[in-house]
N, C-alpha and C. Protein backbone atom coordinates (compact mmCIF):
# COMPACT_ATOMS: atom_id res chain seq x y z
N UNK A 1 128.87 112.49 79.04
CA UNK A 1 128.76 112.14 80.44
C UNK A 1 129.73 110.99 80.72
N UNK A 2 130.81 111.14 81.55
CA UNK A 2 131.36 110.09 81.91
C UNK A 2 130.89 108.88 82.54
N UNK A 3 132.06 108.02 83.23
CA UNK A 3 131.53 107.34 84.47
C UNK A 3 131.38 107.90 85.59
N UNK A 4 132.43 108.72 86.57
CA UNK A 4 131.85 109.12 87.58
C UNK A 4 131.02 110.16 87.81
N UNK A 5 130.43 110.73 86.90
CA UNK A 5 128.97 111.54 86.89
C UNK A 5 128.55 110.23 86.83
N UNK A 6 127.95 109.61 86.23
CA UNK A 6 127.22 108.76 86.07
C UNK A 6 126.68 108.15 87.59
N UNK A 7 128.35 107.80 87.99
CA UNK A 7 127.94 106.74 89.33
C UNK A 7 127.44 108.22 90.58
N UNK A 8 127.81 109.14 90.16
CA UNK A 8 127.26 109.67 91.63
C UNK A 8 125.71 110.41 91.17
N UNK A 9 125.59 110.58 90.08
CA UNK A 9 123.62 110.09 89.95
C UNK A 9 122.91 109.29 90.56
N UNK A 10 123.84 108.53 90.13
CA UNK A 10 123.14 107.20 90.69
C UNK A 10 123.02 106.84 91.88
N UNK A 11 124.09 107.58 92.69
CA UNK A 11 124.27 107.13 94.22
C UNK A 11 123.71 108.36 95.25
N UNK A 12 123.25 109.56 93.99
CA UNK A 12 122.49 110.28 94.74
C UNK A 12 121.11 110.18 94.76
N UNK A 13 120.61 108.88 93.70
CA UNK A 13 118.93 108.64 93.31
C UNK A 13 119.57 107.40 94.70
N UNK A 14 120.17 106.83 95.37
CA UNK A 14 120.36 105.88 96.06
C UNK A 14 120.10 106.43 97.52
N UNK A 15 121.06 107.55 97.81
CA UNK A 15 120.14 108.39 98.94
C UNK A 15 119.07 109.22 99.07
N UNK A 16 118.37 109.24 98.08
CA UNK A 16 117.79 109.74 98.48
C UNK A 16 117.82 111.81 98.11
N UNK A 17 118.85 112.04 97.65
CA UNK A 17 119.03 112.99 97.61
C UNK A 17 118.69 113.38 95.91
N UNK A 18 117.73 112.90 95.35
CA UNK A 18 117.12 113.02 94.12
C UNK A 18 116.10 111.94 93.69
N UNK A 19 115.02 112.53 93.65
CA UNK A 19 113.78 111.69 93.49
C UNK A 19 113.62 110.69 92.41
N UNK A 20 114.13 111.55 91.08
CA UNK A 20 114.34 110.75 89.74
C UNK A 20 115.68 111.46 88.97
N UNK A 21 115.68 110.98 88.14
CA UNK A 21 116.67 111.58 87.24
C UNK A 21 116.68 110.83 85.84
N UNK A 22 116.19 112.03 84.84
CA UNK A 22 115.69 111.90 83.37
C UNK A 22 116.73 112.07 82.46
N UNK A 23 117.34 110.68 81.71
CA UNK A 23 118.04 110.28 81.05
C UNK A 23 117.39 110.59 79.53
N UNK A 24 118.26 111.22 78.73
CA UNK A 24 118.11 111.50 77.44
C UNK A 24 118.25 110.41 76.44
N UNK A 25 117.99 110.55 75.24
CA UNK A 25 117.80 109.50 74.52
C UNK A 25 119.95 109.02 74.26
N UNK A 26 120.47 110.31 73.40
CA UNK A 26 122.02 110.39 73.36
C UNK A 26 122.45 109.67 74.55
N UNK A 27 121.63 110.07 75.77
CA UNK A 27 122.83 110.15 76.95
C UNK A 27 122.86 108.15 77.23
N UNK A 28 121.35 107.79 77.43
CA UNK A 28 121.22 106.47 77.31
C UNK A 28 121.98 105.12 77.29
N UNK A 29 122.62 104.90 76.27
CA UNK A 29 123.60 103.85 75.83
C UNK A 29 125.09 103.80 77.22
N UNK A 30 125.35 105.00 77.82
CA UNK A 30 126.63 105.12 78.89
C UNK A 30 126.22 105.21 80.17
N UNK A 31 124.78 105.98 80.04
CA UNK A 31 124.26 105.98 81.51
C UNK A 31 124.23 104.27 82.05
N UNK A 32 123.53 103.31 80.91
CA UNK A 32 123.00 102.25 81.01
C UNK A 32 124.02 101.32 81.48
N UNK A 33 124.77 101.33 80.43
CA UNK A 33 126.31 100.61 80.59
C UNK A 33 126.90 100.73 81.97
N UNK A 34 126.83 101.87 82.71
CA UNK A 34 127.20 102.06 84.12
C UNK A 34 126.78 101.21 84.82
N UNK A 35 125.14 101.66 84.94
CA UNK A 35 124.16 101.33 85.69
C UNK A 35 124.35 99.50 85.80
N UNK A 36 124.05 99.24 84.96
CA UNK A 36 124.37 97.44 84.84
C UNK A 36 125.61 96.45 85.37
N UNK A 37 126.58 97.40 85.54
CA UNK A 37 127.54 96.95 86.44
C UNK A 37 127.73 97.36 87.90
N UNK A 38 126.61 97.86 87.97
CA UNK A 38 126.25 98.41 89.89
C UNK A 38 125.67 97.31 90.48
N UNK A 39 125.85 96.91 91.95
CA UNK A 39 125.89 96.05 92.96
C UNK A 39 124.27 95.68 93.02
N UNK A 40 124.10 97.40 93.34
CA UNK A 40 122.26 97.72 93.24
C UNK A 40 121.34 97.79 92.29
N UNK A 41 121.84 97.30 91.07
CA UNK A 41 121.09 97.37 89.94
C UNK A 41 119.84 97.35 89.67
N UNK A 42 119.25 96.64 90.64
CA UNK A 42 117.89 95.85 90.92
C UNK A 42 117.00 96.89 91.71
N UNK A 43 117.71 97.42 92.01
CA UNK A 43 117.07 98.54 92.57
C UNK A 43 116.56 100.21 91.54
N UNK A 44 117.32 99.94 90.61
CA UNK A 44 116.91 101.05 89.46
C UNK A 44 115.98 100.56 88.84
N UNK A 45 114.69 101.71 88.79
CA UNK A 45 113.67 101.12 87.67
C UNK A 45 113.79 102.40 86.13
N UNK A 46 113.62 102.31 85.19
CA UNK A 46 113.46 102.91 84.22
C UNK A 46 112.09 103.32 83.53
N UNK A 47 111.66 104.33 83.14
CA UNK A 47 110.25 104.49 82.85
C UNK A 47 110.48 105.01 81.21
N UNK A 48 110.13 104.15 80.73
CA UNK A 48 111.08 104.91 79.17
C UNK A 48 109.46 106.20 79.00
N UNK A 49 109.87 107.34 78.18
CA UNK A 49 109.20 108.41 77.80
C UNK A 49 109.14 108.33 76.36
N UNK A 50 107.95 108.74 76.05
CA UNK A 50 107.78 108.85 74.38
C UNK A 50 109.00 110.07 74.39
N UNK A 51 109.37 109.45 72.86
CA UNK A 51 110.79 110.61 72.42
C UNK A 51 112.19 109.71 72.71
N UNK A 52 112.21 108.82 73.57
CA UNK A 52 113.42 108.07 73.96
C UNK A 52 114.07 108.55 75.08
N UNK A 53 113.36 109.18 76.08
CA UNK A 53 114.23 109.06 77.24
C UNK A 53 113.73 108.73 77.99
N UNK A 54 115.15 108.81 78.97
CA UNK A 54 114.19 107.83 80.10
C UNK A 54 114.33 108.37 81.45
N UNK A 55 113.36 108.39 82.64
CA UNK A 55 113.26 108.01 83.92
C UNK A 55 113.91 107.43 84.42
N UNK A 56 114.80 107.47 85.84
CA UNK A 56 115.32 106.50 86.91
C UNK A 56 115.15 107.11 88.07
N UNK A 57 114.45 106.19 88.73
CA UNK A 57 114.20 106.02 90.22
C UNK A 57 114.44 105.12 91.10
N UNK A 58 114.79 105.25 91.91
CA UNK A 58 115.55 104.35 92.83
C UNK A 58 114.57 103.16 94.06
N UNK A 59 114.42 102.36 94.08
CA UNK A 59 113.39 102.21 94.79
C UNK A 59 114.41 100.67 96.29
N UNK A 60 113.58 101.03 96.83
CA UNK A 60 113.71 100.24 98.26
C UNK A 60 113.98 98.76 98.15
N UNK A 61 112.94 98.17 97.50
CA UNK A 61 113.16 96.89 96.95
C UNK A 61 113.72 96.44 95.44
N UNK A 62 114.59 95.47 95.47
CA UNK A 62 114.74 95.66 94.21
C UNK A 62 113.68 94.66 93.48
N UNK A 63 114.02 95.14 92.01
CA UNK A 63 113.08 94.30 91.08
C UNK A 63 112.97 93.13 91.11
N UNK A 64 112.55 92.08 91.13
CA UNK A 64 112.83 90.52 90.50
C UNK A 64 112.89 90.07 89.49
């Protein structure tokens, strides 16, 4: 998975136009790396899953 898959996941869990989106354990380490240099960061939550993957959902407020 590159970066710009990556960023337009992300900017489609941002509109709205995907509820979650379930990150694999492999995929993990690049998705993350993306994600952490986004503006909105604070706004991604992660739900890790037994097995090592993970959940992202986008939410309204960001985290603190």
């Amino acid at each position: 998975m590159d970066e710009r898959t990556i960023n337009e996941l992300l900017d489609q869990l941002r509109n709205g136009e995907l509820h979650e989106y379930h990150v694999s354990k492999d995929q993990f380490l690049p998705f993350r790396t993306v994600l952490v240099n986004r503006d909105d960061f604070k706004h991604f939550r992660g739900i890790a899953q037994q097995g090592g993957s993970i959940i992202y959902r986008y939410l309204e407020e960001p985290r603190s």
